[in-house]
Protein backbone atom coordinates (compact mmCIF):
# COMPACT_ATOMS: atom_id res chain seq x y z
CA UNK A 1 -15.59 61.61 -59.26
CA UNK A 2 -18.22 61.40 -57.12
CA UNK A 3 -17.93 60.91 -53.32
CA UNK A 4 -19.31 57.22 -51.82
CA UNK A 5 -20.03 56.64 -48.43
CA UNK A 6 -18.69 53.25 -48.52
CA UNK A 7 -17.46 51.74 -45.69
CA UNK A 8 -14.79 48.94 -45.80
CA UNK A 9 -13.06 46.58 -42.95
CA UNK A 10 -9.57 46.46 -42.46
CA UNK A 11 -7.48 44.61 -45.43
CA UNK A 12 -9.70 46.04 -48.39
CA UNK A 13 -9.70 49.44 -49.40
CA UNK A 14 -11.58 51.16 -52.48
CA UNK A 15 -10.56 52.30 -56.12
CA UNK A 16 -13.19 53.84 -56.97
CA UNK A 17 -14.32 55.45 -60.70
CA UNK A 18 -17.39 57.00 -62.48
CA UNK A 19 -16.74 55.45 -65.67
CA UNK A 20 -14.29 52.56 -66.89
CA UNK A 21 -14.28 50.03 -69.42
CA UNK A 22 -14.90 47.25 -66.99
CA UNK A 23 -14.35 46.80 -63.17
CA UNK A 24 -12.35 43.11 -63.66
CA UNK A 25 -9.59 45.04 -65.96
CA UNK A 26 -9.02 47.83 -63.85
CA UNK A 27 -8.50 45.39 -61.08
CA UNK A 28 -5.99 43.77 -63.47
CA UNK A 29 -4.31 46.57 -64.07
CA UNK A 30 -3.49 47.49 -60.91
CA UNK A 31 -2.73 43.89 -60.04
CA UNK A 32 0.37 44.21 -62.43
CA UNK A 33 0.90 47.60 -61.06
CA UNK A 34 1.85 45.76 -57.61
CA UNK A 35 -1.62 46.24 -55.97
CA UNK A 36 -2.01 44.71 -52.59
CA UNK A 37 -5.21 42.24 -51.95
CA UNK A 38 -7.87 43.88 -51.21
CA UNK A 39 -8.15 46.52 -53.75
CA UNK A 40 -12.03 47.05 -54.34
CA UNK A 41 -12.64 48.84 -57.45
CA UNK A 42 -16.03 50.29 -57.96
CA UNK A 43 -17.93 52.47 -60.54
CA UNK A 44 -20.93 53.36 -61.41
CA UNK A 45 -21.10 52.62 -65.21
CA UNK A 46 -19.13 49.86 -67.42
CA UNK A 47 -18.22 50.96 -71.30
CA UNK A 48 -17.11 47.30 -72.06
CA UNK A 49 -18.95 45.17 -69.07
CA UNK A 50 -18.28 41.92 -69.69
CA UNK A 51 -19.44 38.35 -68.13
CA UNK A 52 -18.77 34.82 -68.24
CA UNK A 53 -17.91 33.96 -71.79
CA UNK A 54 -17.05 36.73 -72.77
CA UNK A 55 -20.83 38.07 -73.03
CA UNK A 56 -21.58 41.23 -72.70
CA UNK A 57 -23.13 42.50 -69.67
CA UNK A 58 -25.45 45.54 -69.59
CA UNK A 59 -24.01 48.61 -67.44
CA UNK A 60 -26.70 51.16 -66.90
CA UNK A 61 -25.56 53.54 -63.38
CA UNK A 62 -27.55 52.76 -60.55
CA UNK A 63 -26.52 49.36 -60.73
CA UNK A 64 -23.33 47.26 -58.75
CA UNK A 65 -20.16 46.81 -60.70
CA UNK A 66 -17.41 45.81 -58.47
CA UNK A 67 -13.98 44.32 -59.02
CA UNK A 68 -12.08 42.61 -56.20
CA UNK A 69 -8.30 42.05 -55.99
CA UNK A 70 -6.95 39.36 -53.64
CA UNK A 71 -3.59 37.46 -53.72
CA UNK A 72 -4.60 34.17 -51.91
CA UNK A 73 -1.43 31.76 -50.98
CA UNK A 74 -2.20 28.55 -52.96
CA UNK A 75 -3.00 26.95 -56.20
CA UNK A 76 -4.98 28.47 -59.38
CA UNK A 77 -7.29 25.27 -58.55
CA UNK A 78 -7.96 26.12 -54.58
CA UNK A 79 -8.28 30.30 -55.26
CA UNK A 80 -11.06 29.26 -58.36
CA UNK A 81 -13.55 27.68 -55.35
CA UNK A 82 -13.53 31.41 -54.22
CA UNK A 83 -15.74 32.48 -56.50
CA UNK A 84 -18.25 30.01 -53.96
CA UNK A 85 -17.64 32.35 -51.51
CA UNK A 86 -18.18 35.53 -53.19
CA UNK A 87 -21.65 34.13 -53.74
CA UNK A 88 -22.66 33.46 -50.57
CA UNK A 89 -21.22 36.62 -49.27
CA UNK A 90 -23.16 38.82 -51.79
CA UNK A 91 -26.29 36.56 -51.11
CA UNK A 92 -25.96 37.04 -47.46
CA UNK A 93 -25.42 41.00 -48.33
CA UNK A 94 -28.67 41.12 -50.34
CA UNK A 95 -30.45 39.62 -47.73
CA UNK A 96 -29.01 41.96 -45.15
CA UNK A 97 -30.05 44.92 -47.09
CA UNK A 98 -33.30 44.05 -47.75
CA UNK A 99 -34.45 42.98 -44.31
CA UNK A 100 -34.68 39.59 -45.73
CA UNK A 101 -37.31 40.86 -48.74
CA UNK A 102 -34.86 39.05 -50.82
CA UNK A 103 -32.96 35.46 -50.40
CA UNK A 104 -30.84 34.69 -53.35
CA UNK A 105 -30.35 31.33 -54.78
CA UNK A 106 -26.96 30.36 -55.88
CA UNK A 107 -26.80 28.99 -59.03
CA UNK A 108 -23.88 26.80 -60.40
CA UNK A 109 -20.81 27.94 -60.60
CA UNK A 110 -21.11 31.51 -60.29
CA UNK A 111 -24.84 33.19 -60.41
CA UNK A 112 -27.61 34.38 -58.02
CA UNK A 113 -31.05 33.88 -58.61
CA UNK A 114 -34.29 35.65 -57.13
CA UNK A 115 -37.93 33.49 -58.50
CA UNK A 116 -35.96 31.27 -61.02
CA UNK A 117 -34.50 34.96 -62.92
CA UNK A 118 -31.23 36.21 -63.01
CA UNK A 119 -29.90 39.06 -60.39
CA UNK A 120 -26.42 38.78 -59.73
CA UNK A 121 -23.19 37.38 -62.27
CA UNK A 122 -19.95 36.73 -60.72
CA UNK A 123 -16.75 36.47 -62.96
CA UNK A 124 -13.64 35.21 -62.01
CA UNK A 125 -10.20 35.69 -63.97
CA UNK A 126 -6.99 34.65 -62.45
CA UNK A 127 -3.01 34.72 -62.91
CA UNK A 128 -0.56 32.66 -61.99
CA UNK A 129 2.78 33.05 -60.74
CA UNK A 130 5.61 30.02 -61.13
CA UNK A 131 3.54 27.23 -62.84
CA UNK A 132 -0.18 26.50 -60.80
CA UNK A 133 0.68 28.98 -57.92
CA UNK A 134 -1.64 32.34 -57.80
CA UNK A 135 -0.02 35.27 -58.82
CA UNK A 136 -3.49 37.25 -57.95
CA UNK A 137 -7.38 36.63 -58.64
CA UNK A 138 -9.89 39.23 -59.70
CA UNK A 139 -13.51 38.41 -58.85
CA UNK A 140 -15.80 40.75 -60.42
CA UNK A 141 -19.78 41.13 -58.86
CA UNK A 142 -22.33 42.95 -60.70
CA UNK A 143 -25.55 43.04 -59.36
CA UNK A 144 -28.85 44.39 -60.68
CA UNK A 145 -29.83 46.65 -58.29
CA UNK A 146 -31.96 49.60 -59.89
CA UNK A 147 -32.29 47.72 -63.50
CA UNK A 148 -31.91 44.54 -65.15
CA UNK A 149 -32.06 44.09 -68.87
CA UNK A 150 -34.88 43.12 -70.71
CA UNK A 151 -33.28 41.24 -73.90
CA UNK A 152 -30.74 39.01 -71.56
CA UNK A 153 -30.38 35.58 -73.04
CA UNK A 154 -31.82 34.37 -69.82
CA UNK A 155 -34.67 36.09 -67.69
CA UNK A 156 -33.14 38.77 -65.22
CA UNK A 157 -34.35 40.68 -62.36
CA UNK A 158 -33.52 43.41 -60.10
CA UNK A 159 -33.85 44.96 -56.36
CA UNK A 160 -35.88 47.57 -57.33
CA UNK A 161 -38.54 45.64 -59.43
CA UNK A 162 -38.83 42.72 -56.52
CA UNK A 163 -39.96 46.04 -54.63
CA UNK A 164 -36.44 46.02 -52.36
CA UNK A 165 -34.78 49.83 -53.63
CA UNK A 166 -31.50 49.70 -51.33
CA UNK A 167 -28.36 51.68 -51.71
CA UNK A 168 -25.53 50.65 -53.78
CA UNK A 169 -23.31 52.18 -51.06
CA UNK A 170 -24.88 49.98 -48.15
CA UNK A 171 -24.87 46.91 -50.18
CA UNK A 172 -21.26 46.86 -50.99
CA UNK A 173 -20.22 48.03 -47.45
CA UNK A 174 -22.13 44.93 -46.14
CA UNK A 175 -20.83 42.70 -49.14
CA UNK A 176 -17.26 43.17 -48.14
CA UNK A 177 -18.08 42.44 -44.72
CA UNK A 178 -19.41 39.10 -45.43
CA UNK A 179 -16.08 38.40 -47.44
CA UNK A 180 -14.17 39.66 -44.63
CA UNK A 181 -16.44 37.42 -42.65
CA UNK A 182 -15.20 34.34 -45.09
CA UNK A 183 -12.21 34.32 -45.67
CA UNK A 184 -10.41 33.76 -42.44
CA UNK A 185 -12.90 30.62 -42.22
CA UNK A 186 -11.49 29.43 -46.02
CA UNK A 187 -7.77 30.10 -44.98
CA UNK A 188 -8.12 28.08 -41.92
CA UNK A 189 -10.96 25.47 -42.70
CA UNK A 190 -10.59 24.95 -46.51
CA UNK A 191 -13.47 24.58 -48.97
CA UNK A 192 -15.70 22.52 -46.80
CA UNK A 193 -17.23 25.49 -44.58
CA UNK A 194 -17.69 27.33 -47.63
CA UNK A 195 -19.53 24.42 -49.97
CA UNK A 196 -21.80 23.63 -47.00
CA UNK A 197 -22.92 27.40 -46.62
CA UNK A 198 -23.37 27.59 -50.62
CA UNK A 199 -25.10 24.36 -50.48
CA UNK A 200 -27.80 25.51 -48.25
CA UNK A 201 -28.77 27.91 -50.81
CA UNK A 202 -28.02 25.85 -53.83
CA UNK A 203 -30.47 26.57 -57.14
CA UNK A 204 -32.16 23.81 -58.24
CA UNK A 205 -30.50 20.98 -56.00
CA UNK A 206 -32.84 17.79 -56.79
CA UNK A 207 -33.92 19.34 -59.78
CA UNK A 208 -33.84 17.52 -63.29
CA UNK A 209 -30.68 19.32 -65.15
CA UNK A 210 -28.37 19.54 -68.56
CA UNK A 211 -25.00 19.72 -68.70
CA UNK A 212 -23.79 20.84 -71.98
CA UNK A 213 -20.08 20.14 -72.21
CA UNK A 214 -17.02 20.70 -75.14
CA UNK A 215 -18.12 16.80 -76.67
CA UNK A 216 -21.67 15.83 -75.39
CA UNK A 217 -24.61 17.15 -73.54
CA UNK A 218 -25.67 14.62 -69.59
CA UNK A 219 -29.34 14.84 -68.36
CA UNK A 220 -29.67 13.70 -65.12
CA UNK A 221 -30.46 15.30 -62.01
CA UNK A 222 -28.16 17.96 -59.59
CA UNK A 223 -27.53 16.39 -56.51
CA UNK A 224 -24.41 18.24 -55.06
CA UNK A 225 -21.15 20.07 -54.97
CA UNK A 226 -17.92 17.67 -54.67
CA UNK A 227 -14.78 18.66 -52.54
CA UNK A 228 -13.49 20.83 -55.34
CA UNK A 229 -16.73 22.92 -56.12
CA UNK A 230 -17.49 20.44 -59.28
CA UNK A 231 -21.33 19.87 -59.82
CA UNK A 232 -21.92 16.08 -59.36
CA UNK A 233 -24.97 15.00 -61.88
CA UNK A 234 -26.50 11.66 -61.57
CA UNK A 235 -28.29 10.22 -64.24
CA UNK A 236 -31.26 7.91 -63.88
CA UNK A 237 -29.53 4.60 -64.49
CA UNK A 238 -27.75 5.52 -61.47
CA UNK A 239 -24.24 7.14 -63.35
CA UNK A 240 -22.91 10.17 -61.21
CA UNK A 241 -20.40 13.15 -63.71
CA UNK A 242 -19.04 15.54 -61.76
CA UNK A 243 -19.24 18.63 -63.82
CA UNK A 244 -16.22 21.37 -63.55
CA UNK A 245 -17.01 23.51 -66.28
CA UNK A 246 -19.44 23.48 -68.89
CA UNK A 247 -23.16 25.05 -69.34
CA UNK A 248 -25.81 24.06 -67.32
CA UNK A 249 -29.50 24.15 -67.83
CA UNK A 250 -32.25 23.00 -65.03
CA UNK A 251 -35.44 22.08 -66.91
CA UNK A 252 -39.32 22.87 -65.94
């Protein structure tokens, strides 16, 4: 293994790897291994990286693959809005990192954007423990640092080709400190802090949009977040969905 100079605030520490099948099962594994929150696993290549739906999610090293571990006190349905948070904490990272080269968008529910293409994917996975309470919640972050892949179902991009070459070392240290940052503010002030920050960076807010759900596709236009993270659409007759899972598509 190969030694990181990584530097963590108090509450997280690091688990880190070369090689592993993919940061959010590691994460899970020491979860039921008795873990404490704030396990940070890192490595520098995925065998079996994996994003939202299952798709896969190209792993080359010089790239960020992180896992994190926390045990939040409340429901499965207040610990999911986290994954708002992680956002704007890496997007306040990037930006930290790269003297402000680079300002993410965030991108419903769980990407960030650079120009309209695809840098950073978020996946969240969760377990519960007694019914709707959180047992623990892994959110992974991988972010295309040195590379981005060229056959991605939807454009990508990376730090290195927006001319912004930063260290993966420096951008994680300065990712968990925003989180650290956070998450006092979510434990004492709720969701609301946390929407409002995400907001301010939101991807295509007043932009025409598709919602493709299980049983019907809306078109209408992105005009928000609601209390619990939901997207709310409003069509042109006037007709407002609020949108809690499902794919969504801004058109030109």
């Amino acid at each position: 293994m190969t030694q990181r100079t990584i530097r963590l605030p108090e509450g997280f520490y690091l688990h880190q790897v070369d090689t592993i099948d993919n940061t959010n099962e590691e994460a899970k594994r020491l979860a039921d291994k008795g873990a404490q929150s704030g396990a940070l696993v890192l490595a520098k290549t995925q065998t079996s990286g994996r994003g939202r739906r299952g798709r896969a999610w190209s792993s080359p090293v010089g790239n960020l693959y992180s896992s994190l571990l926390l045990r939040p006190r409340c429901s499965l349905a207040e610990a999911a809005r986290l994954t708002f948070l992680i956002a704007v904490a890496m997007a306040e990272a990037i930006e930290t990192v790269t003297g402000m080269q680079v300002r993410p968008d965030c991108k419903w529910p769980n990407d960030l954007m650079v120009n309209g293409r695809k840098i950073c994917g978020i996946l969240l996975e969760s377990a519960s423990n007694h019914g709707s309470a959180t047992d623990y919640l892994v959110i992974g972050a991988g972010v295309n640092v040195a590379f981005f892949p060229d056959d991605a179902e939807r454009p990508a991009t990376s730090l290195a080709s927006l001319g912004a070459p930063v260290s993966v070392d420096e951008l994680v240290s300065v990712y968990v400190a925003r989180i650290a940052h956070w998450l006092p503010i979510w434990e004492q002030k709720g969701f609301g802090p946390i929407r409002d920050a995400w907001l301010t960076r939101a991807y295509g807010i007043g932009d025409p949009v598709v919602a493709r759900l299980t049983e019907r596709e809306l078109h209408g236009t992105f005009v928000g977040l609601d209390d619990d993270g939901a997207l709310i659409l409003r069509e042109d007759r006037g007709d407002e969905h609020r949108i809690g899972a499902g794919e969504i598509f801004f058109r030109a």
